[in-house]
N, C-alpha and C. Protein backbone atom coordinates (compact mmCIF):
# COMPACT_ATOMS: atom_id res chain seq x y z
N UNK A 1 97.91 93.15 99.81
CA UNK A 1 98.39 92.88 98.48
C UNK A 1 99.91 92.94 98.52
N UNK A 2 100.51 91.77 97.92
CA UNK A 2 101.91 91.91 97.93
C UNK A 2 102.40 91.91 96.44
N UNK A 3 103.33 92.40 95.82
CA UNK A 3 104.19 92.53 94.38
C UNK A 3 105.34 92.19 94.45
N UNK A 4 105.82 91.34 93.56
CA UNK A 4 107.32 90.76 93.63
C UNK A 4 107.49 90.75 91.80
N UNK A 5 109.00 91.13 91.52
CA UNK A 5 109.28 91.13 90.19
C UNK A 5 110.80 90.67 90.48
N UNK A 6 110.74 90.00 88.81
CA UNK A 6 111.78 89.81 88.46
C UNK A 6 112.05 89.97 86.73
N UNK A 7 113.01 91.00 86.57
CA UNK A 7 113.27 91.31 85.27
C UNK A 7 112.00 91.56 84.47
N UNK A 8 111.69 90.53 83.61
CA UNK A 8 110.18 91.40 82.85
C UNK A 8 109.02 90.21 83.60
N UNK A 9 108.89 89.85 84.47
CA UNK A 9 107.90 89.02 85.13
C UNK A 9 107.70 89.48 86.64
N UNK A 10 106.69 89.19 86.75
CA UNK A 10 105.72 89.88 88.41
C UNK A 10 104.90 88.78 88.75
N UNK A 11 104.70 88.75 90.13
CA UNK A 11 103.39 87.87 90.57
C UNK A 11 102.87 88.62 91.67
N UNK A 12 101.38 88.73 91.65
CA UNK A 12 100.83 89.73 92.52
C UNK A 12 99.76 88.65 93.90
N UNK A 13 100.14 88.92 94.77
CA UNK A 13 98.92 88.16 95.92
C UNK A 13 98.15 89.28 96.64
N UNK A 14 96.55 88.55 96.00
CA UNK A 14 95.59 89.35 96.58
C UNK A 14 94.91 88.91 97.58
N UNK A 15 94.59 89.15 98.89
CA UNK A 15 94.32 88.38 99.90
C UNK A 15 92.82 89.21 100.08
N UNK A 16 91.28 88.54 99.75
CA UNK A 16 90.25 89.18 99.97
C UNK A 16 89.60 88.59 100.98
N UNK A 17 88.21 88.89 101.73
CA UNK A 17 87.84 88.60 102.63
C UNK A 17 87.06 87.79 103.14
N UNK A 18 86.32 87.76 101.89
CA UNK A 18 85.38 86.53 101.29
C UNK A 18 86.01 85.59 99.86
N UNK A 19 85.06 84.36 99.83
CA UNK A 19 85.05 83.62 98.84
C UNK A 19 85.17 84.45 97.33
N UNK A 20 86.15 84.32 96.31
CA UNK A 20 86.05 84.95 95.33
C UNK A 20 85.33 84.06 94.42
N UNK A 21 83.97 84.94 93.76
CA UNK A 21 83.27 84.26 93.00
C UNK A 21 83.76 84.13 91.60
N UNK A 22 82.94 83.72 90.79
CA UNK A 22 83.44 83.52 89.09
C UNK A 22 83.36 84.76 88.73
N UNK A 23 82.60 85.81 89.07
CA UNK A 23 82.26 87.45 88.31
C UNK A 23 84.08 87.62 88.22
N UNK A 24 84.30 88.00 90.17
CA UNK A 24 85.85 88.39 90.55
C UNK A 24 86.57 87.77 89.04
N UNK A 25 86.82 86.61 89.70
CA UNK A 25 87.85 85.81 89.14
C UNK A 25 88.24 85.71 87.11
N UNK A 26 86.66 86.37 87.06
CA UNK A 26 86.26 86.37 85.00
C UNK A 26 87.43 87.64 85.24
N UNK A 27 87.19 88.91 85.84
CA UNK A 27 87.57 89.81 85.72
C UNK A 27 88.95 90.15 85.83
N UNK A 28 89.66 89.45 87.38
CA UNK A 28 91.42 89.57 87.27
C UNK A 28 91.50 88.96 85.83
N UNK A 29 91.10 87.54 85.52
CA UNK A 29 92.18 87.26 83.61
C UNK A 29 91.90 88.03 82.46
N UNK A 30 90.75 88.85 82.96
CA UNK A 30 90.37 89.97 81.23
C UNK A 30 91.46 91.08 81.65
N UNK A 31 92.11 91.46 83.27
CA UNK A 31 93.15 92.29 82.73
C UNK A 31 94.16 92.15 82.00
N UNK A 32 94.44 93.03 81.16
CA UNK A 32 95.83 93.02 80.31
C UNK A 32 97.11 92.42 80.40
N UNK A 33 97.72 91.38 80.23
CA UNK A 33 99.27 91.23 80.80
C UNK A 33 99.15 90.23 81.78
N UNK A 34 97.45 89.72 82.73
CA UNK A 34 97.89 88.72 83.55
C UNK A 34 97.75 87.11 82.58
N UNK A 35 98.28 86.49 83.08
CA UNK A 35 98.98 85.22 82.75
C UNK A 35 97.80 84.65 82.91
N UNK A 36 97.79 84.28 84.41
CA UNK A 36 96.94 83.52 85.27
C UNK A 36 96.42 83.98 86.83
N UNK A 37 94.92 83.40 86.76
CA UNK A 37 94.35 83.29 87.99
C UNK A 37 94.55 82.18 88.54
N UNK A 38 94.90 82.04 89.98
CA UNK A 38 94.90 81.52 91.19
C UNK A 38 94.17 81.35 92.26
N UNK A 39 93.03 80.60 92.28
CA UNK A 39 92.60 80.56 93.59
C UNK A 39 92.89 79.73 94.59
N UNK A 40 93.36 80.13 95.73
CA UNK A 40 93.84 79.45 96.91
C UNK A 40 92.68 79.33 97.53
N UNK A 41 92.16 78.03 98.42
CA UNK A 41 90.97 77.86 99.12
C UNK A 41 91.52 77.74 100.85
């Protein structure tokens, strides 16, 4: 996992091991404050 900010903005990369399904992916955008999900294939 890497974190990078700037002033009041962040972008976080999560590198998992498998395919992230729709459950994962429902769940990072119901946290608080994120913007957006990203999936890289």
């Amino acid at each position: 996992m890497a974190n990078k900010s700037k002033d009041t903005v962040a972008y976080t990369l999560i590198d998992i091991d498998g395919p992230a399904d729709a459950e994962l992916i429902s769940m990072l955008r119901s946290v608080e404050g994120v913007y957006r999900v990203r999936v890289i294939k």
